[in-house]
Protein backbone atom coordinates (compact mmCIF):
# COMPACT_ATOMS: atom_id res chain seq x y z
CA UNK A 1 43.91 -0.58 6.47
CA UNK A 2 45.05 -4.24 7.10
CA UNK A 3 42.74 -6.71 6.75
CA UNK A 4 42.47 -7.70 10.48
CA UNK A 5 41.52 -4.31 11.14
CA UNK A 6 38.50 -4.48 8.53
CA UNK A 7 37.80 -7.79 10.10
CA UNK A 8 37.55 -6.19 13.64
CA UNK A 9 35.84 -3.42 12.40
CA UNK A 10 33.65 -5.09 10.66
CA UNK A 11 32.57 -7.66 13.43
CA UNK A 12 32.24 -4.56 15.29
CA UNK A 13 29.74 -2.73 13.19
CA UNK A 14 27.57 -5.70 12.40
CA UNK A 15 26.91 -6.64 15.96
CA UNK A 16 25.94 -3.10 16.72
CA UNK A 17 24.25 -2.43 13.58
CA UNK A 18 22.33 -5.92 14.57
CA UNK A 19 21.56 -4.29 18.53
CA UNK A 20 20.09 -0.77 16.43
CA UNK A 21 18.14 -2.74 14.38
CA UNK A 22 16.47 -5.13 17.23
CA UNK A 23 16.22 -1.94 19.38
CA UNK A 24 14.43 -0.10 16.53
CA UNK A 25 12.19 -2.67 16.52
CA UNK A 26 11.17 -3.01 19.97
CA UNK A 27 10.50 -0.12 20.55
CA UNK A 28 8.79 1.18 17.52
CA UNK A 29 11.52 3.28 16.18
CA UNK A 30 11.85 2.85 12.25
CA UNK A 31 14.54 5.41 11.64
CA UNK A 32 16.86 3.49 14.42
CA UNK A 33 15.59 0.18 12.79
CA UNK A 34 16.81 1.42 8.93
CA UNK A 35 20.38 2.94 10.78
CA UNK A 36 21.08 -0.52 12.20
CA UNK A 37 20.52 -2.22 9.40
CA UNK A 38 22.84 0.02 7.73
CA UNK A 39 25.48 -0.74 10.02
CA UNK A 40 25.36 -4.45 9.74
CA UNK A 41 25.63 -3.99 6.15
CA UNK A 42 28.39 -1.95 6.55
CA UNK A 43 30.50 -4.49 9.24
CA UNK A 44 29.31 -6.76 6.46
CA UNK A 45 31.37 -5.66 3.71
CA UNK A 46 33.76 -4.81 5.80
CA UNK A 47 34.41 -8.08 6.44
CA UNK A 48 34.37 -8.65 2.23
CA UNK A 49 36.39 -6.55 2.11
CA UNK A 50 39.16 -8.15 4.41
CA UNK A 51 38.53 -11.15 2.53
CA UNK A 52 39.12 -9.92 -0.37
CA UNK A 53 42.52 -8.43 1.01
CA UNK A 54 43.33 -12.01 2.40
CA UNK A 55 42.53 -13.83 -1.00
CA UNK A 56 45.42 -11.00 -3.13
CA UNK A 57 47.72 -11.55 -0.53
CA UNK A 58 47.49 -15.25 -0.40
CA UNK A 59 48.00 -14.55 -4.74
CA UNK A 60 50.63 -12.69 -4.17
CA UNK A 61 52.68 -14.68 -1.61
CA UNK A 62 52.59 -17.71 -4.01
CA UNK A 63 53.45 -15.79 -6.82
């Protein structure tokens, strides 16, 4: 996976993760509350990740 697409991705799943979570809350839910947070955490490293990706490749190009 490039790591645009983990950027994407991972924009995707923290802003949904982040709507699960505030929805869990609202309305009372705590199992939708924990699988939102999840999420974010997951578009979170996601997003490491394609930093990470960025930072060898940047390496790499110099070398």
């Amino acid at each position: 996976m490039s790591s645009t697409t983990d950027k994407i991705k991972g924009v995707a799943n923290e802003a949904a993760g982040t709507i699960k979570e505030g929805a869990g809350k609202a309305v009372g839910n705590p199992n939708l509350e924990v699988e939102g947070a999840a999420q974010k955490l997951k578009g979170e490293v996601q997003q490491t990740v394609s930093k990470a990706k960025d930072a060898v490749k940047n390496v790499i190009d110099k070398a």
